[in-house]
Protein backbone atom coordinates (compact mmCIF):
# COMPACT_ATOMS: atom_id res chain seq x y z
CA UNK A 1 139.65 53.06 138.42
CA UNK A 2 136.90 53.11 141.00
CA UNK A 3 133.46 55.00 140.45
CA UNK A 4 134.27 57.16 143.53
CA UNK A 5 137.76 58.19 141.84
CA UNK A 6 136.44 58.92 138.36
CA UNK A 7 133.51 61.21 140.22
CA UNK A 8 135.80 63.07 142.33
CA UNK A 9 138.37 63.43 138.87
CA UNK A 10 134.73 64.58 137.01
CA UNK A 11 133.91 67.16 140.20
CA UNK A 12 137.32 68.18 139.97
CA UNK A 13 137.14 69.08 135.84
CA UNK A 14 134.41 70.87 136.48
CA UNK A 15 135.43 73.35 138.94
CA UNK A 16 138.32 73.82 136.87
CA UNK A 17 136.11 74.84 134.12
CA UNK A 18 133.36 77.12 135.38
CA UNK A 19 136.33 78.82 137.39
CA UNK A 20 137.96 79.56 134.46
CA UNK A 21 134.92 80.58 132.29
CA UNK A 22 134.39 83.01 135.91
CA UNK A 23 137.49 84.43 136.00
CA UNK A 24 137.61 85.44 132.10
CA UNK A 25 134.12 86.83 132.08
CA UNK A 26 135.04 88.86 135.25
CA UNK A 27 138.02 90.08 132.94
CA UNK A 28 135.96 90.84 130.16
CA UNK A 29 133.57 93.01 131.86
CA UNK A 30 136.26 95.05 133.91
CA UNK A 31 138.54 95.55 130.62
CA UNK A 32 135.13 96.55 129.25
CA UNK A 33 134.05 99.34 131.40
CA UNK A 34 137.58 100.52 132.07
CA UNK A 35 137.05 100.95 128.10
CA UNK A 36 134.17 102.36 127.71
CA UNK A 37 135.38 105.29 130.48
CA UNK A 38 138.48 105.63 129.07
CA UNK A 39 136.58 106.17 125.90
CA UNK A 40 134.01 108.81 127.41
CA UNK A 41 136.54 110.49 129.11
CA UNK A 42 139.20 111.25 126.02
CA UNK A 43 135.65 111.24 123.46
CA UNK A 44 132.78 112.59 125.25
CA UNK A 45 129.39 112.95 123.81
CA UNK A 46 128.41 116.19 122.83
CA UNK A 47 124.85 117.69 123.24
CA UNK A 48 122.67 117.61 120.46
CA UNK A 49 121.88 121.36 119.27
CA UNK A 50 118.55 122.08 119.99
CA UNK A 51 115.94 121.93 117.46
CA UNK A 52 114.94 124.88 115.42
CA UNK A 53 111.49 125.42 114.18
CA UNK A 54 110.70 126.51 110.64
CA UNK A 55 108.44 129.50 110.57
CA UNK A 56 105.73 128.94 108.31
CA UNK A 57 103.63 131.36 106.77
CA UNK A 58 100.39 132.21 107.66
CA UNK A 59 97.24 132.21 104.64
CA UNK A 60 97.34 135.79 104.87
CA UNK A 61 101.09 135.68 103.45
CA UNK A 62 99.38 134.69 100.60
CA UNK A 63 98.04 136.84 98.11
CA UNK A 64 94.28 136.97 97.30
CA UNK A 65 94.97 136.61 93.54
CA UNK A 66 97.34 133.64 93.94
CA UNK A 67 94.54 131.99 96.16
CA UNK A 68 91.90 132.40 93.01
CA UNK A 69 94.24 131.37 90.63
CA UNK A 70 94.97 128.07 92.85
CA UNK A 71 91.50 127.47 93.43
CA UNK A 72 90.46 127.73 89.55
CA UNK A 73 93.20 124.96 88.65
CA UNK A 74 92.10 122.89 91.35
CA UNK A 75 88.84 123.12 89.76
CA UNK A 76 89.50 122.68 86.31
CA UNK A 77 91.32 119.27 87.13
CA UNK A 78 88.63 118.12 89.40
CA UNK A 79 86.32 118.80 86.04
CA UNK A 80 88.30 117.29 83.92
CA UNK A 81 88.92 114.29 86.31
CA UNK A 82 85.20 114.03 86.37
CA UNK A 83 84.86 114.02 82.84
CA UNK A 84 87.37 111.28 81.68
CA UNK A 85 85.65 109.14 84.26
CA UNK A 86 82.51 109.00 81.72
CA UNK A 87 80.68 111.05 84.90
């Protein structure tokens, strides 16, 4: 066999090959969106309910006794903190 021949049989393989790999990828991306429409059409996405926000109480919900009674326990372990720290 001749260089020229085994070139042109080599050129020849090649275009073979790439065609192929182009005509399957073309494939693959059609079958793919006729999938995904076919998908969004039978399954489509529903809205996501809107979010609702939590009321939260305001500091004059909160009774002025509860607020003293908080405050002294915060207190008492801030003291006792202290002390176990050898302060």
């Amino acid at each position: 066999m001749s260089d020229s021949m085994i070139l042109s049989q080599g050129l020849e393989l090649l275009y073979t090959g790439m065609g192929a790999v182009f005509v399957f990828l073309s494939i693959l991306v059609v079958a793919t969106t006729l999938m995904s429409s076919v998908a969004n059409r039978f399954f489509p996405e529903s809205e996501p309910a809107p979010a609702v926000k939590k009321a939260r109480p305001s500091a004059s919900a909160v009774p002025a006794e509860v607020v003293q009674v908080i405050q002294a326990a915060v207190n008492a372990h801030r003291q006792a903190k202290g002390r176990s720290k050898g302060e």
